[in-house]
PDB file of N, CA and C in Angstrom:
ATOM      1  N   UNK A   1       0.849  -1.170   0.000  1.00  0.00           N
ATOM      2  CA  UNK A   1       0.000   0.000   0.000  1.00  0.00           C
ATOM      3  C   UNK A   1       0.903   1.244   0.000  1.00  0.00           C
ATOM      4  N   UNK A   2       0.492   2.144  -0.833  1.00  0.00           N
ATOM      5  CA  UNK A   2       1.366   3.243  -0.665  1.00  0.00           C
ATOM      6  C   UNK A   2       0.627   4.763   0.335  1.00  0.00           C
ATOM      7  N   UNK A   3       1.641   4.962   0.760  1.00  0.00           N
ATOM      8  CA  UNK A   3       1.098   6.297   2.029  1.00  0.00           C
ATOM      9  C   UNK A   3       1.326   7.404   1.290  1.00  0.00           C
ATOM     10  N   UNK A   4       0.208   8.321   1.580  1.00  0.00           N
ATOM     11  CA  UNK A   4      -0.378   9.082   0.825  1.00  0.00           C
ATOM     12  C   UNK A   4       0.836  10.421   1.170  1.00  0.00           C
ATOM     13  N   UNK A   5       1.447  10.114   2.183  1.00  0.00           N
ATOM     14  CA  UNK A   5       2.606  11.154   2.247  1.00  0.00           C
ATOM     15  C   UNK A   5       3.611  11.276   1.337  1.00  0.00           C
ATOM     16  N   UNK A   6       3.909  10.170   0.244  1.00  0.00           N
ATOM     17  CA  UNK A   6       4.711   9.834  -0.434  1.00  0.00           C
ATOM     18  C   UNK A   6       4.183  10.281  -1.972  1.00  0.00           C
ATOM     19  N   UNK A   7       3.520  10.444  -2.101  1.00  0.00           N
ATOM     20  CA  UNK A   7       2.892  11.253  -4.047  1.00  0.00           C
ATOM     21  C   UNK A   7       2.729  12.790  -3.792  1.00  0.00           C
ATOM     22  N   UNK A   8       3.301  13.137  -4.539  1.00  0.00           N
ATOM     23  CA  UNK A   8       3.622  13.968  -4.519  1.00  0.00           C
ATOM     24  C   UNK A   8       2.457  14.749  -6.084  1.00  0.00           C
ATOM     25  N   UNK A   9       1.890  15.653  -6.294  1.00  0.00           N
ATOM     26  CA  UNK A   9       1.265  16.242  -7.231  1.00  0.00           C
ATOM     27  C   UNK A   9       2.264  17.308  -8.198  1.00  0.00           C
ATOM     28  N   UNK A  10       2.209  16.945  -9.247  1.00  0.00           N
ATOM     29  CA  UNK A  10       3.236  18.172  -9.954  1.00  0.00           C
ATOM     30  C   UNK A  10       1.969  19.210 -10.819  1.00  0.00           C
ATOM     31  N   UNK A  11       1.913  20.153 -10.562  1.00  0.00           N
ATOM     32  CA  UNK A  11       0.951  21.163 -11.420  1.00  0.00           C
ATOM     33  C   UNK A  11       1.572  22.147 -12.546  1.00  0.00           C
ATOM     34  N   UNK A  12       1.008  22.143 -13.780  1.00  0.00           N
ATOM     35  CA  UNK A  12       1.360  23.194 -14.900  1.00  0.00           C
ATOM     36  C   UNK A  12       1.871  24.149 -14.704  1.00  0.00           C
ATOM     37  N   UNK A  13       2.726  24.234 -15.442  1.00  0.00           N
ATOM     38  CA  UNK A  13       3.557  25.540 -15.125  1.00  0.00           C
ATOM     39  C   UNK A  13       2.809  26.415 -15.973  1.00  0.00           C
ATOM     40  N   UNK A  14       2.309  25.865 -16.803  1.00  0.00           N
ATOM     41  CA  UNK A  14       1.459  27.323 -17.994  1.00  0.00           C
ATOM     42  C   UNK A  14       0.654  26.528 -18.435  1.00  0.00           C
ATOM     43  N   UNK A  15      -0.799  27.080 -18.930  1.00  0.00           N
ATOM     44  CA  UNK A  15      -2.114  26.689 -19.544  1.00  0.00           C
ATOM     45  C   UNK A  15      -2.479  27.461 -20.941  1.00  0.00           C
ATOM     46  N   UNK A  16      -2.898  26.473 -21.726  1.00  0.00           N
ATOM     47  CA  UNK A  16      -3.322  27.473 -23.227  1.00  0.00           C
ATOM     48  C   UNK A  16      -4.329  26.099 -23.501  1.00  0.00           C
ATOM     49  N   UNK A  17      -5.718  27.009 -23.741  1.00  0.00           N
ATOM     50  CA  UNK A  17      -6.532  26.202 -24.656  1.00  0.00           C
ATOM     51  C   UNK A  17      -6.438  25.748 -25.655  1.00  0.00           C
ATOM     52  N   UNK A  18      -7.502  24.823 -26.082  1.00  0.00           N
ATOM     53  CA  UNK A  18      -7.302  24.408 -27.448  1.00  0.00           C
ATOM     54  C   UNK A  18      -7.573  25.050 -28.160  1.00  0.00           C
ATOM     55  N   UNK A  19      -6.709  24.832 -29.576  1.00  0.00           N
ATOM     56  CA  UNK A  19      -6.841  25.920 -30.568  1.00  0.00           C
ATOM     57  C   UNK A  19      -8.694  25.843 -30.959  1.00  0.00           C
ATOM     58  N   UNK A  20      -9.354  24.967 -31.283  1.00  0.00           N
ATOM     59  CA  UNK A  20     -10.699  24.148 -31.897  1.00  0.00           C
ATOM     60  C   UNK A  20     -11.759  24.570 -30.216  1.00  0.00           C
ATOM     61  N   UNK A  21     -11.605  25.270 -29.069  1.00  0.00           N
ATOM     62  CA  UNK A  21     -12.032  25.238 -28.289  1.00  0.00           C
ATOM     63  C   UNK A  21     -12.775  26.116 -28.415  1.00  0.00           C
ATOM     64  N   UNK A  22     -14.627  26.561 -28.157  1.00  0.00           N
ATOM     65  CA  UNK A  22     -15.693  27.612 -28.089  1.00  0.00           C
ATOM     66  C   UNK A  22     -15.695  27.808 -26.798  1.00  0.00           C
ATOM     67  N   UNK A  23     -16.457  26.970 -26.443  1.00  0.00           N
ATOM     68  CA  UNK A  23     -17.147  27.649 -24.967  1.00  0.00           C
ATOM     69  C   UNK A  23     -18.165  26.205 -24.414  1.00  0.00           C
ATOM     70  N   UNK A  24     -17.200  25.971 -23.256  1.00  0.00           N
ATOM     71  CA  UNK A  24     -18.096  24.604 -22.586  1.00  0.00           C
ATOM     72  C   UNK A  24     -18.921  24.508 -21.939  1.00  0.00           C
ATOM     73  N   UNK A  25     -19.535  25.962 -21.818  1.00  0.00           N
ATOM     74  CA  UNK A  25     -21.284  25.974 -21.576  1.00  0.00           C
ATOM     75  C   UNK A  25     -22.340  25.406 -22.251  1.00  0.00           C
ATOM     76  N   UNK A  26     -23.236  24.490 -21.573  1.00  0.00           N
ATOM     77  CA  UNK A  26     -24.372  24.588 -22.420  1.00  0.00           C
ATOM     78  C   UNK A  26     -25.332  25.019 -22.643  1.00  0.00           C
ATOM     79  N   UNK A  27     -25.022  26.519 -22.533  1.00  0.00           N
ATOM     80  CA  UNK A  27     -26.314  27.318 -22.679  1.00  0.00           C
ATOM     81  C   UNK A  27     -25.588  28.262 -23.916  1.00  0.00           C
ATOM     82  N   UNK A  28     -26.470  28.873 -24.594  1.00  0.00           N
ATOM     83  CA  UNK A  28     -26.161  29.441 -25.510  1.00  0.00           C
ATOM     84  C   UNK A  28     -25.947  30.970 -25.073  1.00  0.00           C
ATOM     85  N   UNK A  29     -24.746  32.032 -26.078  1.00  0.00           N
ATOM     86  CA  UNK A  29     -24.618  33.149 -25.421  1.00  0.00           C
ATOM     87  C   UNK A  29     -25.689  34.131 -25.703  1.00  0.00           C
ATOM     88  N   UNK A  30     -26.237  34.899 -24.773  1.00  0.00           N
ATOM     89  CA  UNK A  30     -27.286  35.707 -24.973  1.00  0.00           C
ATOM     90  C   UNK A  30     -26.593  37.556 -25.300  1.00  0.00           C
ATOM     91  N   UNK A  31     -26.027  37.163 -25.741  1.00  0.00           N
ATOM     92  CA  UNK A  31     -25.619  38.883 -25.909  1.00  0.00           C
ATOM     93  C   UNK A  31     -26.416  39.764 -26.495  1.00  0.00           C
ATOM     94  N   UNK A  32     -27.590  39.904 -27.585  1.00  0.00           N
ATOM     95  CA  UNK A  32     -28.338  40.567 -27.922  1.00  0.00           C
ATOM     96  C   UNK A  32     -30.095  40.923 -26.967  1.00  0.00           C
ATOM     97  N   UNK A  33     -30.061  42.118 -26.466  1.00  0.00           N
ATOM     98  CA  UNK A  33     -31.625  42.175 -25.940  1.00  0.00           C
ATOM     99  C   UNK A  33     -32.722  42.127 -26.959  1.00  0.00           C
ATOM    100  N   UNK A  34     -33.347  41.245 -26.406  1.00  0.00           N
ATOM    101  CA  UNK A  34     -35.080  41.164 -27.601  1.00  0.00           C
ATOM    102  C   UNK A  34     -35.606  42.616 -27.105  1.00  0.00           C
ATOM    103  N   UNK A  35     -35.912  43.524 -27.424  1.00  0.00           N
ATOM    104  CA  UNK A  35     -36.753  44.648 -26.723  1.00  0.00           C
ATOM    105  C   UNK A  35     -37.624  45.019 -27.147  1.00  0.00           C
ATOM    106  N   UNK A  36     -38.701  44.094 -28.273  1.00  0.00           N
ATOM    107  CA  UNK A  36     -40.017  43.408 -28.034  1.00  0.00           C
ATOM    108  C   UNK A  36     -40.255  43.084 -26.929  1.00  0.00           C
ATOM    109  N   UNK A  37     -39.738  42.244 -26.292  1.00  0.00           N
ATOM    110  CA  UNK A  37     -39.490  41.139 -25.237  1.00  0.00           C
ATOM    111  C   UNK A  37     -40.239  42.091 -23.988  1.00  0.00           C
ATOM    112  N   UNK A  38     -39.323  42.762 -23.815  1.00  0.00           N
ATOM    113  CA  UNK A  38     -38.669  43.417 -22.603  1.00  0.00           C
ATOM    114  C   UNK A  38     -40.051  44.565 -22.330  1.00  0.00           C
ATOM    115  N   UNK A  39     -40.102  45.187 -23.609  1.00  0.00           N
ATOM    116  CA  UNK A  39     -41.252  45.910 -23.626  1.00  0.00           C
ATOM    117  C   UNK A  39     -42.533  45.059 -23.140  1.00  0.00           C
ATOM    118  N   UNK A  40     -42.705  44.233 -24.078  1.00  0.00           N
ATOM    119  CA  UNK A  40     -44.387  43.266 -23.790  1.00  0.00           C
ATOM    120  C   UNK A  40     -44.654  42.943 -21.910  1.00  0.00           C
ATOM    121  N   UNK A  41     -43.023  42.665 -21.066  1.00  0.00           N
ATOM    122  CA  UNK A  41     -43.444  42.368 -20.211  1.00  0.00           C
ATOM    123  C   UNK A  41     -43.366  43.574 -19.398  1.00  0.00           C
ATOM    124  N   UNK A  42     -42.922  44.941 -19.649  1.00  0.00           N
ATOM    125  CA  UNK A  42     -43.053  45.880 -18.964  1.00  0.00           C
ATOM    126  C   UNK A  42     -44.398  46.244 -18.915  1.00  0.00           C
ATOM    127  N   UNK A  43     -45.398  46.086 -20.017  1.00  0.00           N
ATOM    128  CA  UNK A  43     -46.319  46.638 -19.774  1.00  0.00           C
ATOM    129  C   UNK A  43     -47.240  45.150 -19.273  1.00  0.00           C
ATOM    130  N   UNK A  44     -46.799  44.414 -19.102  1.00  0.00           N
ATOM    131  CA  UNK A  44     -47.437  43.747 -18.491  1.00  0.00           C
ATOM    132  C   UNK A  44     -47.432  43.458 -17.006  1.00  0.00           C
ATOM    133  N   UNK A  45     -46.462  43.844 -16.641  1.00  0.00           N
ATOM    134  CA  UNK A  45     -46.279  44.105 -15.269  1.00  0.00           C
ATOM    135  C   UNK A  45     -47.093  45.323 -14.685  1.00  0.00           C
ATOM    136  N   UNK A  46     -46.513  46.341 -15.509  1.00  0.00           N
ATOM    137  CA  UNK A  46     -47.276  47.358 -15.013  1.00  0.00           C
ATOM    138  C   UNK A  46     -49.503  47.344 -15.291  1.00  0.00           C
ATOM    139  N   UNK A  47     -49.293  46.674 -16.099  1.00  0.00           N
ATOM    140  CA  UNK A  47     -51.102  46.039 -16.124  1.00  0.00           C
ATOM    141  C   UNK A  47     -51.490  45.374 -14.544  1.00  0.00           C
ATOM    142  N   UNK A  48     -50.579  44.624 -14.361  1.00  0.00           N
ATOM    143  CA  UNK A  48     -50.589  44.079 -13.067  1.00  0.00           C
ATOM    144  C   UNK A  48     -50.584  45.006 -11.996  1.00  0.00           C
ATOM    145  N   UNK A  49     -49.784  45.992 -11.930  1.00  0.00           N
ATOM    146  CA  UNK A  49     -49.688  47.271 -10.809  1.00  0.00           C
ATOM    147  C   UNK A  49     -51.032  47.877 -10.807  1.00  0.00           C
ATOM    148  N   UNK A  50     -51.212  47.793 -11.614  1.00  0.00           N
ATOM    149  CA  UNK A  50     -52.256  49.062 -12.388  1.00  0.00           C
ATOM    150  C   UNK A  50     -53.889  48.035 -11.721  1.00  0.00           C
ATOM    151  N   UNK A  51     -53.857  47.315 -12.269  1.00  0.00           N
ATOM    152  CA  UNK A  51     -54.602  46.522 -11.671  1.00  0.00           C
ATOM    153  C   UNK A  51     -55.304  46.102 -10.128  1.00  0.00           C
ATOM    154  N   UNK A  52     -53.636  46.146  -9.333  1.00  0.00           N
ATOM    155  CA  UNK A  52     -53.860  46.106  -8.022  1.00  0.00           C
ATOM    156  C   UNK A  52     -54.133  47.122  -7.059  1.00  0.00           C
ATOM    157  N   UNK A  53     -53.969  48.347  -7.710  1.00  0.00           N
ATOM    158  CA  UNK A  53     -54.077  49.545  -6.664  1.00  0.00           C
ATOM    159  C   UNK A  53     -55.544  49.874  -7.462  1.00  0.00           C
ATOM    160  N   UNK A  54     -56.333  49.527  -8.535  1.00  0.00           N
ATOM    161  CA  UNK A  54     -57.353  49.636  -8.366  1.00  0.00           C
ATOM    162  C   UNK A  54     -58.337  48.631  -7.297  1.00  0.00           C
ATOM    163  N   UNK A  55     -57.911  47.952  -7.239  1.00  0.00           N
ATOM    164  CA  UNK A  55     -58.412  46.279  -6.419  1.00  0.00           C
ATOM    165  C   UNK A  55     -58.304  46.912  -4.689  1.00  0.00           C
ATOM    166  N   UNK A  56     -56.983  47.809  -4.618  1.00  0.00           N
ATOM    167  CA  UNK A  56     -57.057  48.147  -3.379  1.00  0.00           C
ATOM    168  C   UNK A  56     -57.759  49.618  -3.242  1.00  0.00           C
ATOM    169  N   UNK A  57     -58.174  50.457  -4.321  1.00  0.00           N
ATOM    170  CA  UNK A  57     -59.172  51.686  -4.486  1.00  0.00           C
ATOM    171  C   UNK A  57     -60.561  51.192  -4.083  1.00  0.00           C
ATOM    172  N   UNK A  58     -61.007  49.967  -4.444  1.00  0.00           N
ATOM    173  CA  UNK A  58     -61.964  49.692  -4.182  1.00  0.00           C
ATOM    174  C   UNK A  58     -62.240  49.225  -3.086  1.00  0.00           C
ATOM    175  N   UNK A  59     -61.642  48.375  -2.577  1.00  0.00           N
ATOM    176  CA  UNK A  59     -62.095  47.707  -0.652  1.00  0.00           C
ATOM    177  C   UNK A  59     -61.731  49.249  -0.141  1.00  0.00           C
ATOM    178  N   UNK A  60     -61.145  50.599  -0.653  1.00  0.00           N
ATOM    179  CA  UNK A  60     -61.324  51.020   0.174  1.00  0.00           C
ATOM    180  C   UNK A  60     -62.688  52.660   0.488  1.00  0.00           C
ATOM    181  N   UNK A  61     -63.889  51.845  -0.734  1.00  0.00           N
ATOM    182  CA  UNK A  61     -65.071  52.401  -0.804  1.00  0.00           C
ATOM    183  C   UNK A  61     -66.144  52.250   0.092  1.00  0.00           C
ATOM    184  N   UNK A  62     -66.531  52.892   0.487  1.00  0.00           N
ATOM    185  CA  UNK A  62     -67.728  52.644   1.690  1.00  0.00           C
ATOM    186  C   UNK A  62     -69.002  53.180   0.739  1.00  0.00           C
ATOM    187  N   UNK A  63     -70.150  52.452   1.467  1.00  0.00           N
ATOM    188  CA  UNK A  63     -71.438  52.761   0.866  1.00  0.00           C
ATOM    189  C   UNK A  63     -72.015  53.546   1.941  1.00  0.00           C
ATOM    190  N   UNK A  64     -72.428  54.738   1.318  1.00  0.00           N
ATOM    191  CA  UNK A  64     -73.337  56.082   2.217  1.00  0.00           C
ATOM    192  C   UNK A  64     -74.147  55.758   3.121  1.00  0.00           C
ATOM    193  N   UNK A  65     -74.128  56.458   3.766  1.00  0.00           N
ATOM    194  CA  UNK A  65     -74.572  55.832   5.400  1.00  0.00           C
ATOM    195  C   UNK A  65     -75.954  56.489   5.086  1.00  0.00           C
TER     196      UNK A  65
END
């Protein structure tokens, strides 16, 4: 059996990729904004805002005494 005090690790003195090497993600790069996109859900969010402070305009209506 050999004791683990005895191996010793030798590490690179210098690193260079492969020439044929992209990118070992698998997601694709997103660098361009859709701003269709971005727009459709801004105003859809804000439909949603818009929405809720009417929702809270109303519970806060009383009927005339």
């Amino acid at each position: 059996m050999i004791d683990a005090g005895q191996i010793e690790a030798q590490t690179a003195q210098t690193s260079e990729k492969p020439a044929n090497f992209a990118n070992a993600s698998p997601f694709p790069n997103r660098r361009e904004e859709d701003t269709v996109a971005t727009v459709v859900l801004g105003a859809g969010v804000l439909a949603i805002v818009a929405f809720l402070v009417s929702m809270i305009g109303l519970l806060q209506v009383h009927a005339p005494r």
